[in-house]
C-alpha atoms as a PDB file:
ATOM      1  CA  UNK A   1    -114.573 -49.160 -37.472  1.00  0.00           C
ATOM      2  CA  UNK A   2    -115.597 -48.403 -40.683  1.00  0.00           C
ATOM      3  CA  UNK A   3    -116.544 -44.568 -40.275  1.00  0.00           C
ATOM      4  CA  UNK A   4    -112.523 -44.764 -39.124  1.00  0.00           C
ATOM      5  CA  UNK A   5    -111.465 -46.266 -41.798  1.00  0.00           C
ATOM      6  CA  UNK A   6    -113.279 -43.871 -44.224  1.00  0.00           C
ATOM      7  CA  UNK A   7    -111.817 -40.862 -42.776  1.00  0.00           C
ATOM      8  CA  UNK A   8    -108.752 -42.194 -42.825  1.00  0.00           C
ATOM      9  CA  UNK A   9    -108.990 -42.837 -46.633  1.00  0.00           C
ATOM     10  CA  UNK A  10    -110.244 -39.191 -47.056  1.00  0.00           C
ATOM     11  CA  UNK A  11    -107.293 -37.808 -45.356  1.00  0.00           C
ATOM     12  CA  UNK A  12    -105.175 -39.359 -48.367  1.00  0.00           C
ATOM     13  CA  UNK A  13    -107.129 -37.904 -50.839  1.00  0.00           C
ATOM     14  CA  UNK A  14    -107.343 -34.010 -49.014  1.00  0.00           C
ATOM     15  CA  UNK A  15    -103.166 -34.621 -48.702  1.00  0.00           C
ATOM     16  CA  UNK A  16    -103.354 -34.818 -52.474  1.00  0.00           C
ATOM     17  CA  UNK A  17    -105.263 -32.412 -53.491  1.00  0.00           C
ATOM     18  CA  UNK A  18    -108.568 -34.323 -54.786  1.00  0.00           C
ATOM     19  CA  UNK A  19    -111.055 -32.818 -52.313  1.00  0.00           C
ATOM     20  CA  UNK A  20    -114.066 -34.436 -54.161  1.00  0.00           C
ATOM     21  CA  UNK A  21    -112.733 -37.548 -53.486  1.00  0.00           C
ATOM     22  CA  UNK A  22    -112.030 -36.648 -49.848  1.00  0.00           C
ATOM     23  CA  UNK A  23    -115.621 -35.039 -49.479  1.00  0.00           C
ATOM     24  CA  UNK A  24    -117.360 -38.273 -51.033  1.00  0.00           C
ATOM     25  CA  UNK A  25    -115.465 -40.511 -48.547  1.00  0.00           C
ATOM     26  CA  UNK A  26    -116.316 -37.968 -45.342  1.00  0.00           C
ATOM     27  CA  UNK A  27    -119.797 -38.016 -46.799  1.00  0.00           C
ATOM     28  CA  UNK A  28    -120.176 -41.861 -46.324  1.00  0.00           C
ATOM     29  CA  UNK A  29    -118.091 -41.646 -42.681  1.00  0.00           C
ATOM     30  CA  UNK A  30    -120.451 -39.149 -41.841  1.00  0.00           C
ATOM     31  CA  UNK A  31    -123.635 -41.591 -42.358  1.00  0.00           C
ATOM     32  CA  UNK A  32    -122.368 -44.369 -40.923  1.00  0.00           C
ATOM     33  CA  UNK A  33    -121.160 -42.400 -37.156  1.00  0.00           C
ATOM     34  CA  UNK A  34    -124.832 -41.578 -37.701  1.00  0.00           C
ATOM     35  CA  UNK A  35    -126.620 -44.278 -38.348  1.00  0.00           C
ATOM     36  CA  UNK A  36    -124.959 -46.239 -35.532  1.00  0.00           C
ATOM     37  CA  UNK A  37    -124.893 -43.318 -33.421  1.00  0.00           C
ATOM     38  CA  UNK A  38    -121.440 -42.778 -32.701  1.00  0.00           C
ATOM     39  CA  UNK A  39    -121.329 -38.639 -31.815  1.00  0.00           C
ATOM     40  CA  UNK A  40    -118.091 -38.259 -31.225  1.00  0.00           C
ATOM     41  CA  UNK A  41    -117.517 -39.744 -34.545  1.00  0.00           C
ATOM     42  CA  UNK A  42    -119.790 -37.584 -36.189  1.00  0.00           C
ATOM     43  CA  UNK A  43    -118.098 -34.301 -34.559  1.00  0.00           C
ATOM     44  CA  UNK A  44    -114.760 -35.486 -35.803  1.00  0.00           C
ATOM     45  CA  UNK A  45    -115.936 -35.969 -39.203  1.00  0.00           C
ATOM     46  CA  UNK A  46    -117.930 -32.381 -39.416  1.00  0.00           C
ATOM     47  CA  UNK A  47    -114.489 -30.994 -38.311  1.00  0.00           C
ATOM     48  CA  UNK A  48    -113.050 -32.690 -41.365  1.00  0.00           C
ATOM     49  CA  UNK A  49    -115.452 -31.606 -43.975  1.00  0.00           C
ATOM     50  CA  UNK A  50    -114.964 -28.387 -42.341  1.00  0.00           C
ATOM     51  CA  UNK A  51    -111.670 -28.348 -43.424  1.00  0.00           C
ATOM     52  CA  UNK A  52    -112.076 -29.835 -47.304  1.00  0.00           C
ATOM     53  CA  UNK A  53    -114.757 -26.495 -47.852  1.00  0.00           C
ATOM     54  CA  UNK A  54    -111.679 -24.106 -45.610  1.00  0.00           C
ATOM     55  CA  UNK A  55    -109.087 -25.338 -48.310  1.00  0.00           C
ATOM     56  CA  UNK A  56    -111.543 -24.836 -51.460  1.00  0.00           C
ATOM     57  CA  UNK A  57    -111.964 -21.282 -49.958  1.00  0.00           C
ATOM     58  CA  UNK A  58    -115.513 -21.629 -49.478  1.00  0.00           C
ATOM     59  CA  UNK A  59    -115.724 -20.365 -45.973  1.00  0.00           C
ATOM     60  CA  UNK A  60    -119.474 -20.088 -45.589  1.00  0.00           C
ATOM     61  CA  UNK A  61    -120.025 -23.993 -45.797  1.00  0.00           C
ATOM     62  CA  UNK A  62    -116.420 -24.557 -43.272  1.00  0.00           C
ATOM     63  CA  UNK A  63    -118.293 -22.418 -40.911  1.00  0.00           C
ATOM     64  CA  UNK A  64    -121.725 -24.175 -41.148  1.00  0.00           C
ATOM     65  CA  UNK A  65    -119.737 -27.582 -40.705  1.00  0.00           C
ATOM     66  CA  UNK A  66    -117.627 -26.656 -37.939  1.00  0.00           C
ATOM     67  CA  UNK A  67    -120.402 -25.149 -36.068  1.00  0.00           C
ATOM     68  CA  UNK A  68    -122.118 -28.259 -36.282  1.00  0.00           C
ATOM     69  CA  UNK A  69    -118.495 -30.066 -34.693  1.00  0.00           C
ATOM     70  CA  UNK A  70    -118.700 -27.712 -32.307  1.00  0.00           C
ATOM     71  CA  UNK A  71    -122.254 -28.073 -31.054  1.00  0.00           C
ATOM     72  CA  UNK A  72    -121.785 -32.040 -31.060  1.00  0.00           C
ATOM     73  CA  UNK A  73    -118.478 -31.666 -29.240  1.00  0.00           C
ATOM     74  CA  UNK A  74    -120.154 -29.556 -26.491  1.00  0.00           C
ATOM     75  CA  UNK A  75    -123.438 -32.347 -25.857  1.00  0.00           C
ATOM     76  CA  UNK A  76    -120.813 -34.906 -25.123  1.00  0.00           C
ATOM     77  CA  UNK A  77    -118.078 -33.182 -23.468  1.00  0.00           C
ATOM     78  CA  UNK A  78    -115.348 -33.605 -25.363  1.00  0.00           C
ATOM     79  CA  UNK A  79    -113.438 -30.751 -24.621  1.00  0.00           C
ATOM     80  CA  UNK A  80    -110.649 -31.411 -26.726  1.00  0.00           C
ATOM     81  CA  UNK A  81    -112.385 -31.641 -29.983  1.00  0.00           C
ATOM     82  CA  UNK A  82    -114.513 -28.109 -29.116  1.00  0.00           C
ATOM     83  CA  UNK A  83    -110.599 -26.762 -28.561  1.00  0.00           C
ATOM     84  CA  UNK A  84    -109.936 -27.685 -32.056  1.00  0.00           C
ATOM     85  CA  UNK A  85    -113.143 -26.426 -33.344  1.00  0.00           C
ATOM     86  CA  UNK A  86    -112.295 -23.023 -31.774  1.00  0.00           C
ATOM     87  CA  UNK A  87    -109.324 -23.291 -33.317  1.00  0.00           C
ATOM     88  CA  UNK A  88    -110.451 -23.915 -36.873  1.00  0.00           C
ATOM     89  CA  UNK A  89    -113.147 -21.549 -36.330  1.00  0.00           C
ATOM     90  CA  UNK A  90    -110.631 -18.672 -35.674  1.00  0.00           C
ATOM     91  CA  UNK A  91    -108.800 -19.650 -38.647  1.00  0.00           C
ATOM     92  CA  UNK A  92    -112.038 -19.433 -41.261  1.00  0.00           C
ATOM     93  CA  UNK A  93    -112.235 -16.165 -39.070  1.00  0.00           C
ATOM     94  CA  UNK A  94    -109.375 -14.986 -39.728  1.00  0.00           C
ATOM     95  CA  UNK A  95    -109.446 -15.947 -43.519  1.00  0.00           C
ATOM     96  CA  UNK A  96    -112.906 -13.684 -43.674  1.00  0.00           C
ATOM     97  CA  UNK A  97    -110.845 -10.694 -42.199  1.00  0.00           C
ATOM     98  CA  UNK A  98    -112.996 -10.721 -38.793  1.00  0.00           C
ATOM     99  CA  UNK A  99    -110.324 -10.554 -36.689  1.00  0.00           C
ATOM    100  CA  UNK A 100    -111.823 -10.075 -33.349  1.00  0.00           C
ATOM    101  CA  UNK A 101    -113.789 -13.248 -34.315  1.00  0.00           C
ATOM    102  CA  UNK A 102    -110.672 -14.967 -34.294  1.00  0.00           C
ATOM    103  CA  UNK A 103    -108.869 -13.433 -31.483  1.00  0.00           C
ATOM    104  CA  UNK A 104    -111.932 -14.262 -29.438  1.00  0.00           C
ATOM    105  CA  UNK A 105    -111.801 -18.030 -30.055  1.00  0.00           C
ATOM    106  CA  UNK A 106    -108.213 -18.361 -30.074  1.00  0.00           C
ATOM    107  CA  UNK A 107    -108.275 -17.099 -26.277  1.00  0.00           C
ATOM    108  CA  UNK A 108    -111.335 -19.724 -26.235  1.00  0.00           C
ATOM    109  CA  UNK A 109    -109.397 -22.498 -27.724  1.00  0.00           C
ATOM    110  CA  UNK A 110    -106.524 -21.533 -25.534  1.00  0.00           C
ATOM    111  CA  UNK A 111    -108.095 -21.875 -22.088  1.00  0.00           C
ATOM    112  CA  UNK A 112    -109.344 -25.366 -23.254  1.00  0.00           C
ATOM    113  CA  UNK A 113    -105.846 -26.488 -24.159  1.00  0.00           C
ATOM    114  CA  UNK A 114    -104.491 -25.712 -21.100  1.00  0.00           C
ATOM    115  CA  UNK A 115    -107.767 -27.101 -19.124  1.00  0.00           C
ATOM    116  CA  UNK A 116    -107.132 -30.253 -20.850  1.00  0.00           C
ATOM    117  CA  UNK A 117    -103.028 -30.639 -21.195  1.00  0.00           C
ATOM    118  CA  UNK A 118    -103.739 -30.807 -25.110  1.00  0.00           C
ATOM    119  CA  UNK A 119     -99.836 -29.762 -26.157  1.00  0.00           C
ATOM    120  CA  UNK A 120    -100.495 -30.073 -30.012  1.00  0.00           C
ATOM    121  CA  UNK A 121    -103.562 -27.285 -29.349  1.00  0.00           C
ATOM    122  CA  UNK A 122    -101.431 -25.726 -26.866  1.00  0.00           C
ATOM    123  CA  UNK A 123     -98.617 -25.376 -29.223  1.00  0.00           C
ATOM    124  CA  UNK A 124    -100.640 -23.991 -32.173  1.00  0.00           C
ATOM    125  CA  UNK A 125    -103.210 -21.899 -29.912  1.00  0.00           C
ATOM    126  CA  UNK A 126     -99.476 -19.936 -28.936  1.00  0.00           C
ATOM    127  CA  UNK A 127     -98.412 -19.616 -32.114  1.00  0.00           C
ATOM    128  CA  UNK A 128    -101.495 -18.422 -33.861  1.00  0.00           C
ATOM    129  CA  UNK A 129    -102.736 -16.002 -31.195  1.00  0.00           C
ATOM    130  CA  UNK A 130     -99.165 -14.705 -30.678  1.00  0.00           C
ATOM    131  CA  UNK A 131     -98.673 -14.004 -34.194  1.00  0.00           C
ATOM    132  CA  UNK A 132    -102.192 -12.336 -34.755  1.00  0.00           C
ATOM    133  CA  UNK A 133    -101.252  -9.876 -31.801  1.00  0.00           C
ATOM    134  CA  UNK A 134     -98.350  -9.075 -32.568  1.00  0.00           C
ATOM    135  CA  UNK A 135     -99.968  -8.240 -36.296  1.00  0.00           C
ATOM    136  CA  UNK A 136    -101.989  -6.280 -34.141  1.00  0.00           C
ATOM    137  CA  UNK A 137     -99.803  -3.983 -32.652  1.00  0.00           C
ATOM    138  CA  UNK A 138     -99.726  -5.867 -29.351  1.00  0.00           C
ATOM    139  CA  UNK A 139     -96.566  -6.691 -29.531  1.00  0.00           C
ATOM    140  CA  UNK A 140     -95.358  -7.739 -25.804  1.00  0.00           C
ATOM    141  CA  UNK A 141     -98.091 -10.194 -25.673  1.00  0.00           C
ATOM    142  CA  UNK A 142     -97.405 -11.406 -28.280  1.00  0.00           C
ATOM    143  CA  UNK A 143     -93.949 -11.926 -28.687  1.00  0.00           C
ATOM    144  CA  UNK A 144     -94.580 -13.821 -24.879  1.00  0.00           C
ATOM    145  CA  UNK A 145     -96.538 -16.440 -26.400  1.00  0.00           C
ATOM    146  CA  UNK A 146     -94.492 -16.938 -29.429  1.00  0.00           C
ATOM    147  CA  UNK A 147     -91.777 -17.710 -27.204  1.00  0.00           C
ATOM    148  CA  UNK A 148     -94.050 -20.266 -25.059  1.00  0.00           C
ATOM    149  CA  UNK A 149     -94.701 -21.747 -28.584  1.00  0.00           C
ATOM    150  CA  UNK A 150     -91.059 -22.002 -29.065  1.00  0.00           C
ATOM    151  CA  UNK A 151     -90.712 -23.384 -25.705  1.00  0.00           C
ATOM    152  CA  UNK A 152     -93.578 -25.827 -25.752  1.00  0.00           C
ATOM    153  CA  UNK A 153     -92.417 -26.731 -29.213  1.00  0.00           C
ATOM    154  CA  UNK A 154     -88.404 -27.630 -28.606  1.00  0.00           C
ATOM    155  CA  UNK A 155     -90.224 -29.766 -25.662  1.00  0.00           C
ATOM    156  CA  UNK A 156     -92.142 -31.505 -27.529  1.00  0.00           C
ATOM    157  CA  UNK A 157     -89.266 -32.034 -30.508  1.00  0.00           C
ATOM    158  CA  UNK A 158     -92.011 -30.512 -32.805  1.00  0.00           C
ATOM    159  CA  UNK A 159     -91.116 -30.513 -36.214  1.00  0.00           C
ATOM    160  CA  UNK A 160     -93.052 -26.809 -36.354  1.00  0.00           C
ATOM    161  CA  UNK A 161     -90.085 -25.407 -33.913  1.00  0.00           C
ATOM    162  CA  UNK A 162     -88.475 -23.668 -37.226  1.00  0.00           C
ATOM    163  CA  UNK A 163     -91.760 -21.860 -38.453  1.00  0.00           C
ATOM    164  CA  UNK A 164     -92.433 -20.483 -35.014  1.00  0.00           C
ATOM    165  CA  UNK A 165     -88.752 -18.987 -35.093  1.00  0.00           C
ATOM    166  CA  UNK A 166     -88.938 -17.658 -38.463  1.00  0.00           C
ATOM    167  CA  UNK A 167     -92.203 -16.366 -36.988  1.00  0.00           C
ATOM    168  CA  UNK A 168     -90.283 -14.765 -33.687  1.00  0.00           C
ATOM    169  CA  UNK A 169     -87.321 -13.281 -35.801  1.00  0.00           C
ATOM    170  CA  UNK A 170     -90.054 -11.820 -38.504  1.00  0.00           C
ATOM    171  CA  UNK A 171     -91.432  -9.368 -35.308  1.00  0.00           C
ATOM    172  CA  UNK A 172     -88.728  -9.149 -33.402  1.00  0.00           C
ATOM    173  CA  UNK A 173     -86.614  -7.633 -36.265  1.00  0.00           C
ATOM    174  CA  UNK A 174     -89.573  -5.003 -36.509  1.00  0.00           C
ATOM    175  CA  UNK A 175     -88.440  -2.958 -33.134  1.00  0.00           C
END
């Protein structure tokens, strides 16, 4: 539909750079899912602003959005989308230096990926929380799920399969 349609368009201008652009066009998706009632819609497009505020650095108003995602995504079970909102959310954590924040819904986002066979949140949920512990100085664990990110990702034929091995080689050269 149109909502769609709109955040499709946005996604073109956040790829470019123009984020009021991409903001104006979310802004108009975001009244039409709810003006026709369409939640899921809504929670998809709260996860996108989320993300326009998360590249402009202004963390505050990505967490406000994303909570918002995240609340919708949890009254109509869509347990995929609150995986990705975990996600994100660990990642404006992480940004704001509260690491524990982070850690916490990584494992969160995590258990729903596996709960729900989502190999894209799988893959990054790995990656992400492997990296972070092993930044951590918990290095075993997290060397394990880097390599179940490498794994996952050569399955897949993910085109992230080099990062994660420049990732593995960064920490395993540190022993």
């Amino acid at each position: 539909g149109e909502g769609a349609t709109l955040n499709n368009i946005a996604a073109i201008y956040r790829a470019r750079g123009d984020y009021d652009q991409a903001l104006n066009y979310l802004r108009q998706s975001l009244s039409i899912f709810r003006e026709i009632g369409d939640r899921a819609g809504e929670g998809a497009t709260l996860n996108n602003i989320a993300a326009i505020y998360d590249a402009r650095g202004d963390y505050e108003q990505a967490l406000n959005y994303l909570r918002q995602s995240l609340t919708i995504r949890r009254e109509i079970g869509d347990r995929a989308g609150e995986g990705v909102c975990l996600h994100n959310l660990a990642g404006i954590y992480l940004q704001r230096g509260e690491i524990e924040q982070a850690v916490e819904r990584l494992v969160q986002a995590l258990q729903i990926a596996r709960e729900v066979n989502a190999a894209e949140l799988l893959l990054a949920g790995y990656r992400d929380l492997g990296g972070l512990l092993c930044v951590m100085g918990q290095k075993k664990e997290g060397l394990d799920l880097l390599h179940q990110a490498l794994q996952l990702g050569r399955e897949m034929g993910h085109p992230g399969v080099p990062q994660i091995e420049a990732i593995l080689r960064k920490f395993e050269e540190e022993d």
